[in-house]
N, C-alpha and C. Protein backbone atom coordinates (compact mmCIF):
# COMPACT_ATOMS: atom_id res chain seq x y z
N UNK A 1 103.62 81.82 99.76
CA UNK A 1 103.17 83.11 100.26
C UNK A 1 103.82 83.43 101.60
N UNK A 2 103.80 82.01 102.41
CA UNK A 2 104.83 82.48 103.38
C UNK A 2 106.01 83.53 103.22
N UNK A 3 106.60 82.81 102.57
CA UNK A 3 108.18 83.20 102.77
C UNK A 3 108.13 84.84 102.27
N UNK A 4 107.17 85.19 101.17
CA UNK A 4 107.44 86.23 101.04
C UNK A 4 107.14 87.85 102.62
N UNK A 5 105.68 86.83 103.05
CA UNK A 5 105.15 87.75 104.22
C UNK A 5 106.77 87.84 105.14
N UNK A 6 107.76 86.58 105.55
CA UNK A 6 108.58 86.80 106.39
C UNK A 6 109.48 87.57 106.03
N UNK A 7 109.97 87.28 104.50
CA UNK A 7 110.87 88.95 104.20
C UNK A 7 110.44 89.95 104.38
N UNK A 8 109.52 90.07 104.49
CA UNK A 8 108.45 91.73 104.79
C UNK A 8 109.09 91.90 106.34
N UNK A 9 108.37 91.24 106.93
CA UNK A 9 108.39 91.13 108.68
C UNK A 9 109.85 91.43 108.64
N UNK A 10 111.15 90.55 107.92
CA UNK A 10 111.86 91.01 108.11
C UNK A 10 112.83 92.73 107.64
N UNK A 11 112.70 92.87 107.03
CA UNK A 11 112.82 94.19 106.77
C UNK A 11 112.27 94.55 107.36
N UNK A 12 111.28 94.55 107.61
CA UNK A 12 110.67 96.15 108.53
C UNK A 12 110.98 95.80 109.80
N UNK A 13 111.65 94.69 110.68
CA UNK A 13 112.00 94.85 111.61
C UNK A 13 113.39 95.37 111.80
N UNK A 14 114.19 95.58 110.80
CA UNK A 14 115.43 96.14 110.89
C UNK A 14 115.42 97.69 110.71
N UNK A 15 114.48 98.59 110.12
CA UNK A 15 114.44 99.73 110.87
C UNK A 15 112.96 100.33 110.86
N UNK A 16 112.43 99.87 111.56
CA UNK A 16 111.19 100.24 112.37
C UNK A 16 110.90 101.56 112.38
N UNK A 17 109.80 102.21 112.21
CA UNK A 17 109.81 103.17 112.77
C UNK A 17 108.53 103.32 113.99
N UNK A 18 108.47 102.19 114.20
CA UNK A 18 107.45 102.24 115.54
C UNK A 18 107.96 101.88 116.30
N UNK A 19 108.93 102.40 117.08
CA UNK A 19 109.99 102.25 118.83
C UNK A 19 108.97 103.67 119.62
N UNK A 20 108.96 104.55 118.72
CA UNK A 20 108.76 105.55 120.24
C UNK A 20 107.29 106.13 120.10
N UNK A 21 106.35 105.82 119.13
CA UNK A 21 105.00 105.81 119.02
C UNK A 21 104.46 105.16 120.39
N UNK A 22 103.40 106.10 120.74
CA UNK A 22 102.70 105.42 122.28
C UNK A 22 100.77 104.77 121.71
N UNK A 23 100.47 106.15 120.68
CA UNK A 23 99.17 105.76 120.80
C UNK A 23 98.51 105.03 119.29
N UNK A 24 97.97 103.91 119.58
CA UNK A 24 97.62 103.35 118.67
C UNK A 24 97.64 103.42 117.24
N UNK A 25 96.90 104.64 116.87
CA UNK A 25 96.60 105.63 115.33
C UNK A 25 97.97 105.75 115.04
N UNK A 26 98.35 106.46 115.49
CA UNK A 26 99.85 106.09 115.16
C UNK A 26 100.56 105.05 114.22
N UNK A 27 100.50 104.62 115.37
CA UNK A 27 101.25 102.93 115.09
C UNK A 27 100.82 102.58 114.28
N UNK A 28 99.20 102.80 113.83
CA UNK A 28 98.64 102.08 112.33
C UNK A 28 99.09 102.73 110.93
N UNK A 29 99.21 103.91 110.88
CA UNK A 29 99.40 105.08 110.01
C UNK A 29 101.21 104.63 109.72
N UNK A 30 101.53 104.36 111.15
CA UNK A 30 103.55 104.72 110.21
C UNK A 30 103.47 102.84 110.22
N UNK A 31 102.78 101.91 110.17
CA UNK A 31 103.08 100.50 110.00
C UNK A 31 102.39 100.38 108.39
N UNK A 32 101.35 101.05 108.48
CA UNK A 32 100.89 101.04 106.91
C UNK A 32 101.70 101.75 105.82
N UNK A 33 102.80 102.86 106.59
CA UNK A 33 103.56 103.52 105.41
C UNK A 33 104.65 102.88 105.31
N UNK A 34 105.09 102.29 106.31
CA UNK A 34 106.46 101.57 106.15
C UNK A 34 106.00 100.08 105.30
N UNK A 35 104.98 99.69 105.58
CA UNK A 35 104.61 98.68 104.34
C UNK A 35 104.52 99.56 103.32
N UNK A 36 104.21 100.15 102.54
CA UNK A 36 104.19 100.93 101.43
C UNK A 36 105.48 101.30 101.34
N UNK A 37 106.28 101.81 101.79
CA UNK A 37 107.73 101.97 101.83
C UNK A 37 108.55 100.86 101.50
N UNK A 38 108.08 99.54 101.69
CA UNK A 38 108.21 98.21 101.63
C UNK A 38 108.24 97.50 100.08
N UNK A 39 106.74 97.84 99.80
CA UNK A 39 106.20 97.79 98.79
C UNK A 39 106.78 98.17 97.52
N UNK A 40 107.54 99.45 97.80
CA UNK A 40 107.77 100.19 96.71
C UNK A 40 109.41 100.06 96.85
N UNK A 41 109.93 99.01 97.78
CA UNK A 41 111.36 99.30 97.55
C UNK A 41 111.56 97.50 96.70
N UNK A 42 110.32 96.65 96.81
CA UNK A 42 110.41 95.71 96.11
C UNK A 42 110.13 95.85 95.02
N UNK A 43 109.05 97.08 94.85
CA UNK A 43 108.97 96.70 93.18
C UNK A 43 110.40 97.70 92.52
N UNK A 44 111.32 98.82 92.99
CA UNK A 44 111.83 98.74 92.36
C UNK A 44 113.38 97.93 92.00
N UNK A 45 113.14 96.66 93.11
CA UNK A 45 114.16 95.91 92.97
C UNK A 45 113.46 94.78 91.94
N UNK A 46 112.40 94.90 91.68
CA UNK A 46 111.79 94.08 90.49
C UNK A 46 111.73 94.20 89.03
N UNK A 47 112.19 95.93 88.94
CA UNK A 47 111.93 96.22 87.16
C UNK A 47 112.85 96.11 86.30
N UNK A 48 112.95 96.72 85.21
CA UNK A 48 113.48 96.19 84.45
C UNK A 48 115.10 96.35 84.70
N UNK A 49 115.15 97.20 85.32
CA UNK A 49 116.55 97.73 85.47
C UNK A 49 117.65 96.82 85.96
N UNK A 50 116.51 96.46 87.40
CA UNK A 50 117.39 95.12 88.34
C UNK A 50 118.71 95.59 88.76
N UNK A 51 117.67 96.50 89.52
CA UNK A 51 118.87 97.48 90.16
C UNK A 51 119.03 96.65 91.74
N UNK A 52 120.42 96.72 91.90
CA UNK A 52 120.34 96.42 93.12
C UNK A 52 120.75 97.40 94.92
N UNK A 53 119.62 97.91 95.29
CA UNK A 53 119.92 98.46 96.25
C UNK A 53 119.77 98.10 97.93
N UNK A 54 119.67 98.27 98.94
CA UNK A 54 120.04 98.45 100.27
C UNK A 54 118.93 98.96 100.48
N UNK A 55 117.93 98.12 101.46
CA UNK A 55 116.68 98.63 101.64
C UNK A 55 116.69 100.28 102.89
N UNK A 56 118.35 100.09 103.67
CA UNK A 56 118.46 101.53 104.12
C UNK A 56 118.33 102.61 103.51
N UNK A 57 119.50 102.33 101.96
CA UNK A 57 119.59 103.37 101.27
C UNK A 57 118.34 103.78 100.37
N UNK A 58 117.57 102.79 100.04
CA UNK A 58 116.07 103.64 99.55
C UNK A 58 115.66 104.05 100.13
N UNK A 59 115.33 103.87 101.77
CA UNK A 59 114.91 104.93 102.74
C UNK A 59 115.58 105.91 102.60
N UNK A 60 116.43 106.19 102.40
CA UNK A 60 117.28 107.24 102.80
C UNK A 60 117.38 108.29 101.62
N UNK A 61 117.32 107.65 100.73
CA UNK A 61 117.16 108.84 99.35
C UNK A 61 115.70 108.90 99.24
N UNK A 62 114.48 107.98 99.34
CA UNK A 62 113.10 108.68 99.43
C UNK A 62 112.81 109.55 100.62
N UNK A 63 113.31 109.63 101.28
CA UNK A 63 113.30 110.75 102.88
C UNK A 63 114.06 112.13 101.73
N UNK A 64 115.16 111.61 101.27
CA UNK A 64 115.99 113.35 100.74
C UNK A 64 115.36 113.49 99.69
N UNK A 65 114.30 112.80 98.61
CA UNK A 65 113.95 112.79 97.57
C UNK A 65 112.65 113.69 98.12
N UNK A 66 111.52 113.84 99.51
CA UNK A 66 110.95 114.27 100.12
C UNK A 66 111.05 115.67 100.81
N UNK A 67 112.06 115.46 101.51
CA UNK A 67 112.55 116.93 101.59
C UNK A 67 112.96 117.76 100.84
N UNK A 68 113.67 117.10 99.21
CA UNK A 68 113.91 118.50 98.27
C UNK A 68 112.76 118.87 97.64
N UNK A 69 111.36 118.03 97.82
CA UNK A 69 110.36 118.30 97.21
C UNK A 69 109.46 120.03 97.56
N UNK A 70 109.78 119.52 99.37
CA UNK A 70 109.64 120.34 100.32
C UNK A 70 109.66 121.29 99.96
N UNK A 71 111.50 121.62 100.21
CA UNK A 71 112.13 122.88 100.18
C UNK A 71 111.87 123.35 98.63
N UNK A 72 111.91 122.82 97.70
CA UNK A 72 111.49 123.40 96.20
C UNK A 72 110.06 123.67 96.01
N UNK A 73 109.31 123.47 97.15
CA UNK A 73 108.04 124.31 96.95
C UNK A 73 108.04 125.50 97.67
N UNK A 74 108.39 125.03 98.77
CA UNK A 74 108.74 126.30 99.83
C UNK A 74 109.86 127.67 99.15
N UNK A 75 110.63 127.59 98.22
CA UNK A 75 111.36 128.19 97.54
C UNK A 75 111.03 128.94 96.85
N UNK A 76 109.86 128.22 96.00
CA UNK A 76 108.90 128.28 94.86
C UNK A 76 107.90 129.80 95.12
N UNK A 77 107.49 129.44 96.58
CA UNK A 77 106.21 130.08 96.99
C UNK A 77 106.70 131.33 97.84
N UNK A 78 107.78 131.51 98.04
CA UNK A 78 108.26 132.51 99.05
C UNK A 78 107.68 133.91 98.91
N UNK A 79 107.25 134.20 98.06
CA UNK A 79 106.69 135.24 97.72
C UNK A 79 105.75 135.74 98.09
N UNK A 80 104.75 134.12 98.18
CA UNK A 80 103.39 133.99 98.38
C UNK A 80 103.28 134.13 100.38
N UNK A 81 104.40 134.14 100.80
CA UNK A 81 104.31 133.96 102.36
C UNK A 81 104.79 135.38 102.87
N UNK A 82 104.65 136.28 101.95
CA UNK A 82 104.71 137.85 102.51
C UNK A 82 103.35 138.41 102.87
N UNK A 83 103.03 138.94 104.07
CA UNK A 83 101.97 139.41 104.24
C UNK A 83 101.60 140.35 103.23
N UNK A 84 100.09 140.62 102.97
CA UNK A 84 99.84 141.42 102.49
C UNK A 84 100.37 142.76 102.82
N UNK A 85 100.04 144.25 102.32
CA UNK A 85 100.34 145.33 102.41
C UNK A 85 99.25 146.39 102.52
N UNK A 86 99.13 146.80 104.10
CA UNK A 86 97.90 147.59 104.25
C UNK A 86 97.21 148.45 103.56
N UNK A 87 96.41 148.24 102.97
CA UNK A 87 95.44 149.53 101.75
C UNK A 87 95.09 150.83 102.81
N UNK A 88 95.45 151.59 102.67
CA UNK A 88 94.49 153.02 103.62
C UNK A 88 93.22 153.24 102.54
N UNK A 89 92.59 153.49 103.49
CA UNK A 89 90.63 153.92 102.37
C UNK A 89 91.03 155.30 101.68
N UNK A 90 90.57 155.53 100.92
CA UNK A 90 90.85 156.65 99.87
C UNK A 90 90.36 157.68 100.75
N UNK A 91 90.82 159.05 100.69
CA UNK A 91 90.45 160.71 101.24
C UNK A 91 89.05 160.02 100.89
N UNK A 92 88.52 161.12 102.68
CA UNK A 92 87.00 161.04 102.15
C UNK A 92 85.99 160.30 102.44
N UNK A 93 86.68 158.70 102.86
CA UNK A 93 85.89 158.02 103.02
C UNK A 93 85.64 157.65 104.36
């Protein structure tokens, strides 16, 4: 069980993303996602595929795999981010 906790430790000490975090919550929130980030770059170096990738480059395509999610909702909805269009009350009222 060791050895596996120190590959962890190690990877995530090669790109961190807790350098410029100051307050605690923080630090717990992006250490718990980068384990999950962790998590999920072992299991897919585990399936069936046995694919072999670069724990940078899965960061790096789940970050662009994130942002096209983004922008394809934001794309999606553009419509929906037009203000409404003022009604005047009918003569009369």
């Amino acid at each position: 069980m060791k050895k596996g906790a120190d590959r962890a430790d190690q990877y995530l000490s090669y790109y961190s993303i807790l350098r410029k975090t100051v307050k605690w919550s923080k630090k717990v929130v992006l250490y718990l996602l980068n384990c999950a980030l962790f998590n999920a770059f072992f299991c897919v170096q585990d399936t069936k595929y046995k694919q072999k990738i670069k724990y940078k480059n899965f960061l790096h395509t789940v970050g662009r795999s994130g942002i096209s999610v983004v922008q394809n909702r934001s794309e999606s909805n553009s419509d929906d981010l037009q203000f409404p269009k003022k009604q005047t009350p009918p003569p009369g009222v």
